[in-house]
Protein backbone atom coordinates (compact mmCIF):
# COMPACT_ATOMS: atom_id res chain seq x y z
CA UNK A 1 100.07 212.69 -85.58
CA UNK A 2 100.65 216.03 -84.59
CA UNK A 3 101.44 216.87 -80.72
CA UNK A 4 98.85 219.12 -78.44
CA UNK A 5 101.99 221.45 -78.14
CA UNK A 6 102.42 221.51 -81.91
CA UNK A 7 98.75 222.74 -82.41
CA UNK A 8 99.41 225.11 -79.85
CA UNK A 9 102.67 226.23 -81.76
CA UNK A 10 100.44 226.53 -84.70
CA UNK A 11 97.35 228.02 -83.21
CA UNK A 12 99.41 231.24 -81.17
CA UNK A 13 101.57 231.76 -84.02
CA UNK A 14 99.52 231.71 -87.82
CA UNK A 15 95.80 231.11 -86.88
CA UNK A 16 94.29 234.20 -86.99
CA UNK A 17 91.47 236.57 -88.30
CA UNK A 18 93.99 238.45 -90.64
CA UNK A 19 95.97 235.69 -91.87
CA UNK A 20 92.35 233.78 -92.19
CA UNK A 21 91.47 236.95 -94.55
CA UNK A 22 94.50 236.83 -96.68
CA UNK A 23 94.40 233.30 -97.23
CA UNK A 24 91.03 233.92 -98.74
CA UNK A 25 91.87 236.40 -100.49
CA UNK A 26 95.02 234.84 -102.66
CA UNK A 27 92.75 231.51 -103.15
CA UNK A 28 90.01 234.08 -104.88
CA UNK A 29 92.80 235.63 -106.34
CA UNK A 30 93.57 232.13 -107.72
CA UNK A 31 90.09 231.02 -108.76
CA UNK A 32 88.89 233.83 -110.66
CA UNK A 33 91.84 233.11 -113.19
CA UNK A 34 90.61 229.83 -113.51
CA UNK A 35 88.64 229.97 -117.33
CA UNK A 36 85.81 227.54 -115.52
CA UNK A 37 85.14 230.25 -113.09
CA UNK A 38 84.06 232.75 -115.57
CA UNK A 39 80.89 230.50 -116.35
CA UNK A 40 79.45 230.98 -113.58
CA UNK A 41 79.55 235.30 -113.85
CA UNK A 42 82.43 237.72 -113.61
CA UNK A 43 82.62 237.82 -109.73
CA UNK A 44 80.70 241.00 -108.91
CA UNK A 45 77.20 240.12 -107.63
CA UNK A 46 77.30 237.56 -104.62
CA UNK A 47 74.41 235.90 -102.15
CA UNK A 48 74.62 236.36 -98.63
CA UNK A 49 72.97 234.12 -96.06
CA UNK A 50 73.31 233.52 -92.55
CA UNK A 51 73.20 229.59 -91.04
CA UNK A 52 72.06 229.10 -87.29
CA UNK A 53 74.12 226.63 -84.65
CA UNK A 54 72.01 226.04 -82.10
CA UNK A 55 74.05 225.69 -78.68
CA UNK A 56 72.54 223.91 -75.49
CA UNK A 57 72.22 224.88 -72.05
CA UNK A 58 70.00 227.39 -70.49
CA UNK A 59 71.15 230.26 -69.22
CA UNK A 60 70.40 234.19 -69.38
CA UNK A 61 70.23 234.23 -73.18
CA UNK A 62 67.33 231.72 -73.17
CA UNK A 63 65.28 234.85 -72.41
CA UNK A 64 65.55 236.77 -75.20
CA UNK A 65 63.54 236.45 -78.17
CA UNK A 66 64.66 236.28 -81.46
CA UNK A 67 61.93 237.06 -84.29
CA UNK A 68 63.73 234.79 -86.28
CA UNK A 69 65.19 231.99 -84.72
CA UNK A 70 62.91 232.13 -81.21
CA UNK A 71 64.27 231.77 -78.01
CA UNK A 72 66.92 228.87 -78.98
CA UNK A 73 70.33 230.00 -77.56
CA UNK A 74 72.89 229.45 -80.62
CA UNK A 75 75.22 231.43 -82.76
CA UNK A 76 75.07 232.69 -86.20
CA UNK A 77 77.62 232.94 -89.14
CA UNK A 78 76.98 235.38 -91.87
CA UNK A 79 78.50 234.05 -95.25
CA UNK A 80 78.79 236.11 -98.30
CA UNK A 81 79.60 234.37 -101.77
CA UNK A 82 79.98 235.60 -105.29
CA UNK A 83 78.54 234.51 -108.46
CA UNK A 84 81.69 232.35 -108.93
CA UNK A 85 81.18 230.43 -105.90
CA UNK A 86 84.13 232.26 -103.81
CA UNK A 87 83.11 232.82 -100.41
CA UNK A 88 85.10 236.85 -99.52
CA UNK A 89 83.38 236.95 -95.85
């Protein structure tokens, strides 16, 4: 129900990579007071791992080679979690 100018509103003035960060970091802040969380470790080993989204089209980036992915133009997003399941990047 919400209005393209209220997104807008929204978007210019609290979506951004800092508030994003400290968001995160008061829900972690949260969650590893949570007793449950503790099962899973004490929060200081994590997994990282990196997920490809493959975008269509050909252009200039076509040509390059990837060793990994090939020559499929796309974007990739680095995640980082930690043994209690809190994702800090």
């Amino acid at each position: 129900g919400a209005t393209l100018r209220q997104l807008a509103h929204l978007h210019d003035w609290y979506i951004s990579e800092a508030a994003y960060g400290e968001a995160l970091g008061r829900l972690i802040d949260v969650h590893r007071t949570v007793p449950l969380s503790a099962l899973w470790g004490d929060g200081t080993t994590s997994s990282s791992d990196g997920q490809l989204f493959h975008a269509g089209g050909r252009g200039t980036a076509i040509g390059d080679i990837n060793a990994r992915n090939g020559n499929e133009p796309g974007v990739s997003f680095y995640t980082h979690i930690s043994d209690q399941y809190d994702p800090f990047a």
